[in-house]
PDB file of N, CA and C in Angstrom:
ATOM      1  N   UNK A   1    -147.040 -49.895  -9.178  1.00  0.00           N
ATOM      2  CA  UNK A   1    -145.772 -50.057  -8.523  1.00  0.00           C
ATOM      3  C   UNK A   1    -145.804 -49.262  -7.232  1.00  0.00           C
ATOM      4  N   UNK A   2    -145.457 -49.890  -6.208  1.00  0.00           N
ATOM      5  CA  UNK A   2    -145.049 -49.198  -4.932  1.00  0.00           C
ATOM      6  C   UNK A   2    -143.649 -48.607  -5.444  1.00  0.00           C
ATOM      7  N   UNK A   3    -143.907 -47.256  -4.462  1.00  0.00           N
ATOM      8  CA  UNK A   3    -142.225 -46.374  -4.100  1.00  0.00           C
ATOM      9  C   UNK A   3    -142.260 -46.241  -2.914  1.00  0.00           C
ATOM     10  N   UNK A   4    -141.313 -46.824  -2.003  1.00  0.00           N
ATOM     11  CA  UNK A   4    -141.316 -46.358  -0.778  1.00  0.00           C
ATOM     12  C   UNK A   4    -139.997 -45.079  -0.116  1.00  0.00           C
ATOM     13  N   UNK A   5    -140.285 -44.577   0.775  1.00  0.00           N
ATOM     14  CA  UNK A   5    -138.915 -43.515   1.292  1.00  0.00           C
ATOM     15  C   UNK A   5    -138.219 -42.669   0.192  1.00  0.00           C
ATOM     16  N   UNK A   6    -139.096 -41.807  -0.141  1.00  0.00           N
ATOM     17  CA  UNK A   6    -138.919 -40.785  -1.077  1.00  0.00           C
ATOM     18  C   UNK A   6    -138.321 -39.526  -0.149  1.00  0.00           C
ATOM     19  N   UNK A   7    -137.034 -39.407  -0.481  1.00  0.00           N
ATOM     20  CA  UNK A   7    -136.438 -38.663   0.570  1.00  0.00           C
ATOM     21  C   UNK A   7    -136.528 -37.097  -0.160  1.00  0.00           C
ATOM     22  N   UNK A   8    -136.125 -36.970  -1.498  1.00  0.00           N
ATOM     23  CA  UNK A   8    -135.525 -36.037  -2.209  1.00  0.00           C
ATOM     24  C   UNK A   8    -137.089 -35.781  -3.160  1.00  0.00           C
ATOM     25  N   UNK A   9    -138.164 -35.058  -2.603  1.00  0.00           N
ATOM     26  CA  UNK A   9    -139.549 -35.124  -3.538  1.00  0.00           C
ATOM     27  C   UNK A   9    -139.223 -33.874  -4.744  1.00  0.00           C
ATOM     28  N   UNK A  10    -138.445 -32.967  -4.589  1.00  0.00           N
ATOM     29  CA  UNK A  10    -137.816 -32.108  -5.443  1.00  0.00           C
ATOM     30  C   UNK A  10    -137.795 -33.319  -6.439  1.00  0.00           C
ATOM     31  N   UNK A  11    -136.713 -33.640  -6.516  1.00  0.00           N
ATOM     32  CA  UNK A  11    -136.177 -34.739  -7.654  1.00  0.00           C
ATOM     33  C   UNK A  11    -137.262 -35.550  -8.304  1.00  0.00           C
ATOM     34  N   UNK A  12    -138.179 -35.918  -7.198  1.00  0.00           N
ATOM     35  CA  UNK A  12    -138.864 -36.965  -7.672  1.00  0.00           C
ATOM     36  C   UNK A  12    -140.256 -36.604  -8.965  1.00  0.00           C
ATOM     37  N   UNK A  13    -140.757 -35.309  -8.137  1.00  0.00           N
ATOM     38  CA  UNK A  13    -141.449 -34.545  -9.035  1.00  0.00           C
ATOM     39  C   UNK A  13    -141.031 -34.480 -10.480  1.00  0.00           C
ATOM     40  N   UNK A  14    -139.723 -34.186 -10.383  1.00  0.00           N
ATOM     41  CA  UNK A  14    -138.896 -33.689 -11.773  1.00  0.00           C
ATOM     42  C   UNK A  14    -139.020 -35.085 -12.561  1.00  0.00           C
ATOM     43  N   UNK A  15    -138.500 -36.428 -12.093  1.00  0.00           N
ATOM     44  CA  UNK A  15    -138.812 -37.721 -13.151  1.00  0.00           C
ATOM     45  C   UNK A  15    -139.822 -37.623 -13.320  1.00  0.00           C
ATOM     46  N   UNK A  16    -141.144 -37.138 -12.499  1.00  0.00           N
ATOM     47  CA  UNK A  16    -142.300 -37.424 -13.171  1.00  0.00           C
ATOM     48  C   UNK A  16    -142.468 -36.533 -13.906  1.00  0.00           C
ATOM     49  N   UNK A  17    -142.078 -35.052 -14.118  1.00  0.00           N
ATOM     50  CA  UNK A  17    -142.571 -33.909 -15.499  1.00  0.00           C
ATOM     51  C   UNK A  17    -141.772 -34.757 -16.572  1.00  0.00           C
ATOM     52  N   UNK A  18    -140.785 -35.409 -16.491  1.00  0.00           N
ATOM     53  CA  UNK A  18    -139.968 -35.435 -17.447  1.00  0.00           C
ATOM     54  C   UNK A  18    -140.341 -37.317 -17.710  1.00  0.00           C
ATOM     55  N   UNK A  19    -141.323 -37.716 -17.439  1.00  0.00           N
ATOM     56  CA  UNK A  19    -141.740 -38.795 -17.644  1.00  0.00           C
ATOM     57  C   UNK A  19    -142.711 -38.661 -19.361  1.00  0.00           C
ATOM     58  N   UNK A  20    -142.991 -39.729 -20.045  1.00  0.00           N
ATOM     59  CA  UNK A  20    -143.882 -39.408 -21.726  1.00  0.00           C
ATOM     60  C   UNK A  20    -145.516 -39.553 -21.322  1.00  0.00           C
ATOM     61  N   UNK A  21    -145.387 -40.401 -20.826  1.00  0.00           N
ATOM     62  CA  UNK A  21    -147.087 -40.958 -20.665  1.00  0.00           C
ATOM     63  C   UNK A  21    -147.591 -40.496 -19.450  1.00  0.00           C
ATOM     64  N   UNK A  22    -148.687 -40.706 -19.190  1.00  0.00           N
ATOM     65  CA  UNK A  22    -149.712 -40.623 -17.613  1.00  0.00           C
ATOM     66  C   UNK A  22    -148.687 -40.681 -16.270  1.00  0.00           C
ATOM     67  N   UNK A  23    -148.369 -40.399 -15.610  1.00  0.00           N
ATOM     68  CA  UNK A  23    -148.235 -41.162 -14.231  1.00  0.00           C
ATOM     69  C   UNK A  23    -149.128 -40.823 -13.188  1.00  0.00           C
ATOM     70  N   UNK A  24    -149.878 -41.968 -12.593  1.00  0.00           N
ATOM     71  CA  UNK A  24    -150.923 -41.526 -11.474  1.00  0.00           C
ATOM     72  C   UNK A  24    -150.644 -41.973  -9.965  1.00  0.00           C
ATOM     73  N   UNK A  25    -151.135 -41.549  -9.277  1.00  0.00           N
ATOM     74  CA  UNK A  25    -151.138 -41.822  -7.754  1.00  0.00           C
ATOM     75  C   UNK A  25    -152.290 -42.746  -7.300  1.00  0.00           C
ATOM     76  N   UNK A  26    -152.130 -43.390  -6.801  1.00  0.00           N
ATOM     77  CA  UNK A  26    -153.241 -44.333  -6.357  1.00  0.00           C
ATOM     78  C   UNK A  26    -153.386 -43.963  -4.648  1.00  0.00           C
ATOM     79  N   UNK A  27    -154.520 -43.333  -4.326  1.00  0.00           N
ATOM     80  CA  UNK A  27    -154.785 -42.924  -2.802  1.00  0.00           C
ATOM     81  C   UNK A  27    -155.345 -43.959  -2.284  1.00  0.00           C
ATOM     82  N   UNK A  28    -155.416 -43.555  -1.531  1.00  0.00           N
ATOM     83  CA  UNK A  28    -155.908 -45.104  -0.126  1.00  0.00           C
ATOM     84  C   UNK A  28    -157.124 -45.305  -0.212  1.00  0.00           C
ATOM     85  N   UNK A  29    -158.076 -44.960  -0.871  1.00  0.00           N
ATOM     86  CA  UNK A  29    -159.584 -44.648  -1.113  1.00  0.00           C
ATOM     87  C   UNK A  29    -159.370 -45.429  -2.524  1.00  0.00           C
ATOM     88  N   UNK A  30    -158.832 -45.978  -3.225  1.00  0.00           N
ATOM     89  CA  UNK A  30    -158.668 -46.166  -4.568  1.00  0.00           C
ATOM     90  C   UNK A  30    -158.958 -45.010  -5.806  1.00  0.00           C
ATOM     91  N   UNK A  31    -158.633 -43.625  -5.601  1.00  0.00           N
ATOM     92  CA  UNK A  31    -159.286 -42.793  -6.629  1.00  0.00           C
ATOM     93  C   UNK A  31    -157.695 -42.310  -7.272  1.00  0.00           C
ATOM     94  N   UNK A  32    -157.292 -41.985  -8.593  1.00  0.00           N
ATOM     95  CA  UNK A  32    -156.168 -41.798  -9.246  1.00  0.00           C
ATOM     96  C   UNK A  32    -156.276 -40.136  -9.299  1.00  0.00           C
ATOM     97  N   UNK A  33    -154.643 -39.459  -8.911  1.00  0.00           N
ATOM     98  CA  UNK A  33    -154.783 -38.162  -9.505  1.00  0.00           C
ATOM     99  C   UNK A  33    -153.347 -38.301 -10.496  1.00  0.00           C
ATOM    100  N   UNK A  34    -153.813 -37.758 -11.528  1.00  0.00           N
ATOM    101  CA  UNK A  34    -152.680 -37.288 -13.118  1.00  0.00           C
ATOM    102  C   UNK A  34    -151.589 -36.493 -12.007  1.00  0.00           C
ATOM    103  N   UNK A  35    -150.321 -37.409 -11.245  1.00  0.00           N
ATOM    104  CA  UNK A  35    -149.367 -36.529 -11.276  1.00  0.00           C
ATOM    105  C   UNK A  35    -148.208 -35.566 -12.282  1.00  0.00           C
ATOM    106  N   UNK A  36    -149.021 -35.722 -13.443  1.00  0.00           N
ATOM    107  CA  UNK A  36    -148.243 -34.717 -14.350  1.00  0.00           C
ATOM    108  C   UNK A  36    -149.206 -33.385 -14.214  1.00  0.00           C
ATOM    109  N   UNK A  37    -150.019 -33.363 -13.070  1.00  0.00           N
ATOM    110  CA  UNK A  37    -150.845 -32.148 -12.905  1.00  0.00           C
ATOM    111  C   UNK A  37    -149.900 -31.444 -11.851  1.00  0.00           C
ATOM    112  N   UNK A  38    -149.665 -30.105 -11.378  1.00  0.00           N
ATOM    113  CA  UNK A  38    -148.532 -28.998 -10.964  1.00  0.00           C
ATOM    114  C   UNK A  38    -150.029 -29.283  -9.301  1.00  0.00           C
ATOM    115  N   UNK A  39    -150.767 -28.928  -9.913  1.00  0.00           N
ATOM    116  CA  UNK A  39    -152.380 -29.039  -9.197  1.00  0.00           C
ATOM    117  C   UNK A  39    -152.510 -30.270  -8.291  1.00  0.00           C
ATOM    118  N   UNK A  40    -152.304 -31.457  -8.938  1.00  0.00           N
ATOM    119  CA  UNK A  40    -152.301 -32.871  -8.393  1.00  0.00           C
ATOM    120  C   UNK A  40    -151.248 -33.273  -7.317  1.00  0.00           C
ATOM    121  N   UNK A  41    -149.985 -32.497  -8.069  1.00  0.00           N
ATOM    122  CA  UNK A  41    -148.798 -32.898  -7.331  1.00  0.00           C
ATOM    123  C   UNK A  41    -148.874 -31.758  -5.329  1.00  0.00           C
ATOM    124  N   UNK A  42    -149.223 -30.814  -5.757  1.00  0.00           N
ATOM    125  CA  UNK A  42    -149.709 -30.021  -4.596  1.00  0.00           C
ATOM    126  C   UNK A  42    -150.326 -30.543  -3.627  1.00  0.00           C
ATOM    127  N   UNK A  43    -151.518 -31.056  -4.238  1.00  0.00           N
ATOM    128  CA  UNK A  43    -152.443 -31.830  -3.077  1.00  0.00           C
ATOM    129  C   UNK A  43    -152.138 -32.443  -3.031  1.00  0.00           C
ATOM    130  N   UNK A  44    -151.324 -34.139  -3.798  1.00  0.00           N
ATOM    131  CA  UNK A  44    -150.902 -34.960  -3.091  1.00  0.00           C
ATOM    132  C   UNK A  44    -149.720 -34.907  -2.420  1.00  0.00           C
ATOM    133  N   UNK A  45    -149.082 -33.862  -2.205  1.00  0.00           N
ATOM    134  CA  UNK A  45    -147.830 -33.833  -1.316  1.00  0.00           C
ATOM    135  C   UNK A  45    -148.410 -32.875  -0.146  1.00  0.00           C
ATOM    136  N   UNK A  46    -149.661 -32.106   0.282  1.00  0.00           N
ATOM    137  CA  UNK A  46    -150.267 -31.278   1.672  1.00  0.00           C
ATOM    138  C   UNK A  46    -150.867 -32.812   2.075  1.00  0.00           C
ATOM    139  N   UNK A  47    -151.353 -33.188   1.463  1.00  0.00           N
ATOM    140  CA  UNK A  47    -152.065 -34.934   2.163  1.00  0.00           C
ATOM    141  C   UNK A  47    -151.211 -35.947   2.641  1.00  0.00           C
ATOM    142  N   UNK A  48    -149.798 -36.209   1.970  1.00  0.00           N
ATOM    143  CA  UNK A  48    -149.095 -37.154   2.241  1.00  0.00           C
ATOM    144  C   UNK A  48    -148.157 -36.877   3.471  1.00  0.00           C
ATOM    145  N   UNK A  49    -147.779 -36.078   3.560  1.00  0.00           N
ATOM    146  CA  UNK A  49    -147.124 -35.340   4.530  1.00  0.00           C
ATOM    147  C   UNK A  49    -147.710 -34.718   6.052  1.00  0.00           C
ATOM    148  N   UNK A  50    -147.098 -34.828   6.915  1.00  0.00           N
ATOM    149  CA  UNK A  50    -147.711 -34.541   7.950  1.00  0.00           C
ATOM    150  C   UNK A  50    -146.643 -33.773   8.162  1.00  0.00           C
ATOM    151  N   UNK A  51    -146.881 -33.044   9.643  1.00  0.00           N
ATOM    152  CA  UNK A  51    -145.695 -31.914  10.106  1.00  0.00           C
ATOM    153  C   UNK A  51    -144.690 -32.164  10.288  1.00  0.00           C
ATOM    154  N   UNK A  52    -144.044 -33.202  10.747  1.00  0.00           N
ATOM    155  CA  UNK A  52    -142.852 -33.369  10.809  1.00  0.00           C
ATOM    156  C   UNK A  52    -141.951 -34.145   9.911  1.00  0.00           C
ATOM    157  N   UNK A  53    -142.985 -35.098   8.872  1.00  0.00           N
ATOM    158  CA  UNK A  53    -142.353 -35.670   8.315  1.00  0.00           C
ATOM    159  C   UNK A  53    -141.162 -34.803   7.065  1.00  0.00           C
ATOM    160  N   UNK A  54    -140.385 -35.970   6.439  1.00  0.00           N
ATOM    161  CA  UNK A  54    -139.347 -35.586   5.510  1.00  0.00           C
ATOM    162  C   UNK A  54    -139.392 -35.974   4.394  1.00  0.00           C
ATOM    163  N   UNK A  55    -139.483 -37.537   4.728  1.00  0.00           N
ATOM    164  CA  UNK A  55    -139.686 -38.537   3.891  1.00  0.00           C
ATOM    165  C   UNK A  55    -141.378 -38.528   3.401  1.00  0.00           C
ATOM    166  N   UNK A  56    -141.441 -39.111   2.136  1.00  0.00           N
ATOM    167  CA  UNK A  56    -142.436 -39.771   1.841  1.00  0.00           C
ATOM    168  C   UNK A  56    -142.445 -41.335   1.952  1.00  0.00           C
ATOM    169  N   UNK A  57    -143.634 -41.914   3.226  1.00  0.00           N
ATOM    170  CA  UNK A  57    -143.373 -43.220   3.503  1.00  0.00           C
ATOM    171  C   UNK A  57    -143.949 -44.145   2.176  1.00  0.00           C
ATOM    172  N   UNK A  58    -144.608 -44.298   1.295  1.00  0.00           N
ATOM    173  CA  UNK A  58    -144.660 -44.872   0.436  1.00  0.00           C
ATOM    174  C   UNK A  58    -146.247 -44.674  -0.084  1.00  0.00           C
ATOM    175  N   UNK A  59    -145.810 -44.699  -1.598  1.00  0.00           N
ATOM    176  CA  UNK A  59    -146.793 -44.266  -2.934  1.00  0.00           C
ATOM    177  C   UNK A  59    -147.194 -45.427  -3.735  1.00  0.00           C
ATOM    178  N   UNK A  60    -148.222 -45.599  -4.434  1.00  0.00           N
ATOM    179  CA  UNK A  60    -148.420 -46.277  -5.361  1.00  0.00           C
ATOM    180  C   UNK A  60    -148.871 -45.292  -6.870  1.00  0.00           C
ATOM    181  N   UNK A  61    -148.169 -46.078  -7.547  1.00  0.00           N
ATOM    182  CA  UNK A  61    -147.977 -44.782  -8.375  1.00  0.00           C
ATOM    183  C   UNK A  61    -148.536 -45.910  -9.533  1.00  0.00           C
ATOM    184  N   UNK A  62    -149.128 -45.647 -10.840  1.00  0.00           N
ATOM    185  CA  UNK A  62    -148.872 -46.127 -12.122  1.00  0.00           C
ATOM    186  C   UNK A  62    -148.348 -45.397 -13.157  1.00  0.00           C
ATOM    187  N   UNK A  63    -147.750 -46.256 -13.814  1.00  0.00           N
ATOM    188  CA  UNK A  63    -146.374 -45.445 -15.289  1.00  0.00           C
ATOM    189  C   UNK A  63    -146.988 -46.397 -16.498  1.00  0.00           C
ATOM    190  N   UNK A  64    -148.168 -45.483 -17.483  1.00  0.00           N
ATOM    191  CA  UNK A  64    -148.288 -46.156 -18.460  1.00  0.00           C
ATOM    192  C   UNK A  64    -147.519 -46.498 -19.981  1.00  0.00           C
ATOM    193  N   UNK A  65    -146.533 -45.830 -19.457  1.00  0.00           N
ATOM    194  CA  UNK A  65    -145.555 -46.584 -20.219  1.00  0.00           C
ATOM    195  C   UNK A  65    -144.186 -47.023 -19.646  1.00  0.00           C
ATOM    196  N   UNK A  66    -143.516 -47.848 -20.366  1.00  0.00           N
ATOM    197  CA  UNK A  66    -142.358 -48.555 -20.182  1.00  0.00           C
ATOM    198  C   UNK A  66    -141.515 -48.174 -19.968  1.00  0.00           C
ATOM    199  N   UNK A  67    -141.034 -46.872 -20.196  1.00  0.00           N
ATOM    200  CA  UNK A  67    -139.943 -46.423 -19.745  1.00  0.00           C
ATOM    201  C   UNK A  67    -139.964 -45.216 -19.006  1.00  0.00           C
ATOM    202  N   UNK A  68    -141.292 -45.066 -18.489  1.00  0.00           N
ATOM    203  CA  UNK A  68    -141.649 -44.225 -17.332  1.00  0.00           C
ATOM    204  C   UNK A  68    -141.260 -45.378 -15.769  1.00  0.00           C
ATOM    205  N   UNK A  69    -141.923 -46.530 -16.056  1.00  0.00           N
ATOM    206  CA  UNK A  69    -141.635 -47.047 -14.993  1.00  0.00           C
ATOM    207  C   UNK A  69    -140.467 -47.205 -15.125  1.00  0.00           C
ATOM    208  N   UNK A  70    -139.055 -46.939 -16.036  1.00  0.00           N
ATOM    209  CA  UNK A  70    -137.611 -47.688 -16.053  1.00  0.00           C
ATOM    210  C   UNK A  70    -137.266 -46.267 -15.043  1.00  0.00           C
ATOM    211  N   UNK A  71    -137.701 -45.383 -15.491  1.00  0.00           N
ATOM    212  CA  UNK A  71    -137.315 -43.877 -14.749  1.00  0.00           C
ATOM    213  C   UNK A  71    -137.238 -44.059 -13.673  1.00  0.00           C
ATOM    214  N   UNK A  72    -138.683 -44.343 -13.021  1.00  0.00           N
ATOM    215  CA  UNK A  72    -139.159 -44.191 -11.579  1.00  0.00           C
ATOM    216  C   UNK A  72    -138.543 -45.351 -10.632  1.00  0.00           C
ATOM    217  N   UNK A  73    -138.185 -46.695 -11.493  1.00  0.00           N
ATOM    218  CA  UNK A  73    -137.042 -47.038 -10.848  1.00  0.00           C
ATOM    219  C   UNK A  73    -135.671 -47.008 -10.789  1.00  0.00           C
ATOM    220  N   UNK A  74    -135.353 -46.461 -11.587  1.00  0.00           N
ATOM    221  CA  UNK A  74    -134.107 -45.573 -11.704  1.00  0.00           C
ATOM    222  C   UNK A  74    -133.689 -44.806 -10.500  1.00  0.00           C
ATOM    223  N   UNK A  75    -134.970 -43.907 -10.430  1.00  0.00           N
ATOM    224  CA  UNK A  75    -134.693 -42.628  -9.832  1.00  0.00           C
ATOM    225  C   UNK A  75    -134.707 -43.247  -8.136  1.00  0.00           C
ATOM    226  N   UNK A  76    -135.931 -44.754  -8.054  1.00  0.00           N
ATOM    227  CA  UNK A  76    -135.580 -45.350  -6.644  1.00  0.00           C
ATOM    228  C   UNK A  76    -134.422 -46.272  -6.333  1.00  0.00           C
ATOM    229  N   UNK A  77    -133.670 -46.756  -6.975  1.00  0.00           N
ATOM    230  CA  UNK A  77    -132.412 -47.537  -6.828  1.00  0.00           C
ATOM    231  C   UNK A  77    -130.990 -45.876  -6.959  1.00  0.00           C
ATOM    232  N   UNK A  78    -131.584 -45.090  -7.090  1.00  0.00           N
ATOM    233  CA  UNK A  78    -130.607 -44.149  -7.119  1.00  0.00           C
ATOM    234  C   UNK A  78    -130.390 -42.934  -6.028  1.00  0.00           C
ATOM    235  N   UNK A  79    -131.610 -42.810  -5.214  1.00  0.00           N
ATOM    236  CA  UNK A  79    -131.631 -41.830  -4.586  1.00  0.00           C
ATOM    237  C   UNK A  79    -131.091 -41.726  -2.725  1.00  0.00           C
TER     238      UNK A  79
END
């Protein structure tokens, strides 16, 4: 699933600790990091981000389960 314009990454982090199963990041290279890693989530937010930005312009993320992805769109129709 794409997420695009992740304004609030505080928040967003938080659906993913509080997600059951895997959720991964898919980088532009095709390689996955476990964003339920504190480690993962670090580096992929010094990489995604540049200096001025605010937003996150858009992620591909996978939610191996079902109501991880209900979250993560939850949390994008809500924010």
């Amino acid at each position: 699933m794409k997420i695009t314009n992740i304004k609030d990454t505080e928040a967003f982090f938080n659906v993913i600790d509080n997600c059951v199963g895997k959720v991964e990041l898919v980088t532009g290279e095709g390689d996955r990091l476990n964003l339920k890693s504190k480690l993962s989530q670090f580096v992929s937010l010094s990489s995604i981000f540049k200096a001025d930005d605010t937003i996150i312009p858009e992620l591909e993320l996978i939610a191996y389960e079902p109501e991880d992805s209900k979250k993560l769109l939850d949390f994008m129709i809500n924010q």
